[in-house]
Every structure is written in structure tokens, then in C-alpha cells.
Protein backbone atom coordinates (compact mmCIF):
# COMPACT_ATOMS: atom_id res chain seq x y z
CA UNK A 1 -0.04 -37.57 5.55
CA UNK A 2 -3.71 -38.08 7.16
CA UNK A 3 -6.69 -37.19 5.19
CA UNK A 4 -9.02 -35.02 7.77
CA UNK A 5 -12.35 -32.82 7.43
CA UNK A 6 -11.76 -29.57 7.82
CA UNK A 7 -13.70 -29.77 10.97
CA UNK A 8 -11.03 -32.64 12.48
CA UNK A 9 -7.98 -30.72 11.27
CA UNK A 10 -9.23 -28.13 13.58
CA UNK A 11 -9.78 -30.52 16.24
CA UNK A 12 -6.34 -31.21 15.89
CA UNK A 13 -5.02 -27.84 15.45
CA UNK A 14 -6.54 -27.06 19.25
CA UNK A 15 -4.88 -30.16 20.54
CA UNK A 16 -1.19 -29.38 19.10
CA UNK A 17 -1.29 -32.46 16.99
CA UNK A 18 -1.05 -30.65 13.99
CA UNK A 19 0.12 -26.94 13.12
CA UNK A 20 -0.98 -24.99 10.03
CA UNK A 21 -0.56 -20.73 9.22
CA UNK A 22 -3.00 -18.51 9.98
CA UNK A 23 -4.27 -18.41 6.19
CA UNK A 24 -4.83 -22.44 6.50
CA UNK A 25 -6.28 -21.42 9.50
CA UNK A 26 -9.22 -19.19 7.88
CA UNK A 27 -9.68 -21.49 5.03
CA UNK A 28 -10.31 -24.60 6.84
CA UNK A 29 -13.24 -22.40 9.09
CA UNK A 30 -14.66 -21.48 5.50
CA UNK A 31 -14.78 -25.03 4.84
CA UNK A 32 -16.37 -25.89 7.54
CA UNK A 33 -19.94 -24.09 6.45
CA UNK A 34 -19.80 -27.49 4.02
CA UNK A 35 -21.28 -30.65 4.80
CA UNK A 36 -20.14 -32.36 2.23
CA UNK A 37 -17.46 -31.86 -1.15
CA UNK A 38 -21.14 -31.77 -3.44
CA UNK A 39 -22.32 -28.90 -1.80
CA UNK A 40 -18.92 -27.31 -1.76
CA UNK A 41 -18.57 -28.22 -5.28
CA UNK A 42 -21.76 -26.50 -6.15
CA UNK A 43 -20.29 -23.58 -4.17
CA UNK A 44 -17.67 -23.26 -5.74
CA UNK A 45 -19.15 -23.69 -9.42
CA UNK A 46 -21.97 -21.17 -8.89
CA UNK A 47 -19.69 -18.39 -6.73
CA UNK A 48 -17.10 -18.61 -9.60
CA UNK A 49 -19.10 -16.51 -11.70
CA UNK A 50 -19.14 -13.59 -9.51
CA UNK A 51 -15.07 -13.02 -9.68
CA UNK A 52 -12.78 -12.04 -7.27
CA UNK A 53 -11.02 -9.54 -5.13
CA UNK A 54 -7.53 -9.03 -4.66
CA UNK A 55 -6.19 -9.16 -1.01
CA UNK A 56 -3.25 -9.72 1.22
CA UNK A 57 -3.54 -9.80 4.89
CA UNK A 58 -2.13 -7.10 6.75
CA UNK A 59 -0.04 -8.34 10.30
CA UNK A 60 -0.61 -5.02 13.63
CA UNK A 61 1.47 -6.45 16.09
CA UNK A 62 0.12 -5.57 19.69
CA UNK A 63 1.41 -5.32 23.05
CA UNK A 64 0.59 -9.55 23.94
CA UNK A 65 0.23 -10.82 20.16
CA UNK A 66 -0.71 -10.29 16.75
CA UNK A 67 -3.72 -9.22 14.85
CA UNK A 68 -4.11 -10.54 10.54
CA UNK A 69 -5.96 -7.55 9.29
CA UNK A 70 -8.02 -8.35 5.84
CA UNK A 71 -9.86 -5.85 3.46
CA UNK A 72 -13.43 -4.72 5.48
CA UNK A 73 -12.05 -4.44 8.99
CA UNK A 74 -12.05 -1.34 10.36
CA UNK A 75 -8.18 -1.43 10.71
CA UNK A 76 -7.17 -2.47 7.56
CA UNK A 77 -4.73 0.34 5.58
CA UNK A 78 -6.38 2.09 2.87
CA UNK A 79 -3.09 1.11 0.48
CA UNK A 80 -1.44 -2.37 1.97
CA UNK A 81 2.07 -3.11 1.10
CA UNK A 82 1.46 -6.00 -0.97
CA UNK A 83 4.99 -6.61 -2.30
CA UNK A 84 6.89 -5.58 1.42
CA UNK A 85 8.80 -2.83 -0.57
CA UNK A 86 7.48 -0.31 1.38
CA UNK A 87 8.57 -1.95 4.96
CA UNK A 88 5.52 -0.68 6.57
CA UNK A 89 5.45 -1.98 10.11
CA UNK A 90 2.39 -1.70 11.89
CA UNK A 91 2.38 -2.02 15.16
CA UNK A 92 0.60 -0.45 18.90
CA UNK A 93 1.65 -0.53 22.49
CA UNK A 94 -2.10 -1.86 23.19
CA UNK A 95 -3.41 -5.27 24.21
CA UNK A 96 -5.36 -7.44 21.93
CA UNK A 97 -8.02 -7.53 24.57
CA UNK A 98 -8.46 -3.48 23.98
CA UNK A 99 -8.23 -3.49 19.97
CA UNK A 100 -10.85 -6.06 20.21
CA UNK A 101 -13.41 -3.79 22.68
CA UNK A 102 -12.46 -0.72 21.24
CA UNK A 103 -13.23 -1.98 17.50
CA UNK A 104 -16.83 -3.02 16.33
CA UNK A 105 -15.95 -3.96 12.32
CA UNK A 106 -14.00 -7.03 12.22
CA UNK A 107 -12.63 -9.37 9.33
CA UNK A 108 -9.17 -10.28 11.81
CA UNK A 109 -7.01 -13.65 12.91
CA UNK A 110 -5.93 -12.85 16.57
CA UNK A 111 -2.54 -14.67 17.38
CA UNK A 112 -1.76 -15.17 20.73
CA UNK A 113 1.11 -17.78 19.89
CA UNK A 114 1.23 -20.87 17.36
CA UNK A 115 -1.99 -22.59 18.41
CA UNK A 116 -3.54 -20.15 20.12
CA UNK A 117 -6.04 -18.39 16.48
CA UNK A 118 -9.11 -16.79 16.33
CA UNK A 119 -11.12 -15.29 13.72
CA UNK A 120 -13.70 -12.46 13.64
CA UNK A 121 -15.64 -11.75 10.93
CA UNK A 122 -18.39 -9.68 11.11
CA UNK A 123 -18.69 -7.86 7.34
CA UNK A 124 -20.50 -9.62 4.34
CA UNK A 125 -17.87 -10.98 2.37
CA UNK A 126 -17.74 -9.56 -1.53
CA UNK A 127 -18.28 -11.54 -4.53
CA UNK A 128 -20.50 -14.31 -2.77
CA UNK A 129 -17.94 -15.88 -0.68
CA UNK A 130 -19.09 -17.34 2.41
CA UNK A 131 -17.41 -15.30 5.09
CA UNK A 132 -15.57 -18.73 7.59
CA UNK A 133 -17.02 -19.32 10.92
CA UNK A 134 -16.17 -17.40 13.82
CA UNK A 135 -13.82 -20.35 15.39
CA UNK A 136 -10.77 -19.54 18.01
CA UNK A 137 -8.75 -21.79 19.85
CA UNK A 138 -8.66 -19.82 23.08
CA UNK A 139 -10.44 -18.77 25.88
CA UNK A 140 -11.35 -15.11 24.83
CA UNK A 141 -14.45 -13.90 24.47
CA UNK A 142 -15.04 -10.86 22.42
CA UNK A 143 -18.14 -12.14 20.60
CA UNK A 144 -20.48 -8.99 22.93
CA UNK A 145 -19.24 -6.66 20.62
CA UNK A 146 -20.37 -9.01 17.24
């Protein structure tokens, strides 16, 4: 065990030191729009009020990786198989590269392999949340279309 900011555990994450899921992945880029654990404290304690939303992410596998769909982008199914009853497989014989240019409203992890993430958010997140910062651990560049 190592205690880390979620800034370092990143850091790590890039270097292959560490490994953490996709979700881990997203939640340590929201905590990095915190300085310190006051101010995400008094986040936390005034966004509480405002409730919450419901919300799986969604996988689209693509031609050279994997896309995490979440409620707001573009591509996200209007009813998501929450339980995996339904065995809904989504999946396209395009690149990541062209689902990125061809889209323009994002909330997305790309997956290129285990430490290869990057997120896109471009939508105001609901309820007050603080949308996480637009980190990736590659060499891609579809911020033009942002």
C-alpha cells in the first residue's frame, strides 16, 4: 500500500508502476480539480445537496481499442443494459482515431490497451459535479474537435 495524490497515482499509472480500471481512472482526474481534501470536502458537502444520477458506462469496442461511453456523449444508447441481461454488444469495424473526428459531444475513456486511457469530456456534468480533467496517457490528439 502507498498513499499517493491523485495527481501521483496518475504519474504512476503513465509509467506502469501502478494499474487501476478505467472507472479509477476517471475518478482520480476528477480529483485532481482539488488542491487540497478541505476544498474537496467542501465539494463534496455543498454538491451533496443537489442529488444524483444514475449511470453505468457503456463499453463500443472499435477496430484498434475500446471506447467507455457515459450518459451525455453523443454515442451513448438511449436504454443501456445496466444488469447485462440483455447481452447487447456494441461494437464498429472503425478506428478510434475516426469515432473521435467524426464525433463532436464527448463524455468517453478511450482504451488503447491497459495503460494506454484517455478521457474526453466536453458536456456540463448534471447535478454540480465537476466534470474530471481531460487527462490521457497517450500520444493522441483529438482535443481540435473540443
Amino acid at each position: 500500500f502507498q498513499w499517493s495524490s491523485p495527481p501521483e497515482a496518475i504519474e504512476r499509472f503513465k509509467a506502469q508502476e501502478i494499474w487501476f480500471p478505467p472507472p479509477q481512472f476517471y475518478e482520480f482526474c476528477r480529483l485532481c480539480n482539488f488542491s487540497s481534501l478541505e476544498e474537496l470536502r467542501k465539494f463534496s458537502s455543498m454538491r451533496a445537496l443537489e442529488g444524483c444520477e444514475h449511470w453505468m458506462p457503456v463499453m463500443l469496442s472499435a477496430a484498434d481499442g475500446f471506447i467507455q461511453l457515459m450518459p451525455g456523449d453523443e454515442l451513448y444508447p438511449e436504454d443501456p443494459d445496466y444488469t447485462g441481461e440483455k447481452k447487447i454488444i456494441m461494437s464498429t469495424d472503425k478506428k478510434v482515431e475516426d469515432l473521435m473526428k467524426e464525433g463532436g459531444i464527448f463524455h468517453r475513456i478511450v482504451i488503447k490497451d491497459l495503460h494506454n486511457l484517455a478521457i474526453y469530456v466536453n458536456i456540463q456534468a448534471k447535478y454540480k459535479h465537476i466534470n474530471p480533467l481531460n487527462l490521457k496517457c497517450d500520444n493522441s490528439d483529438y482535443n481540435s474537435r473540443l
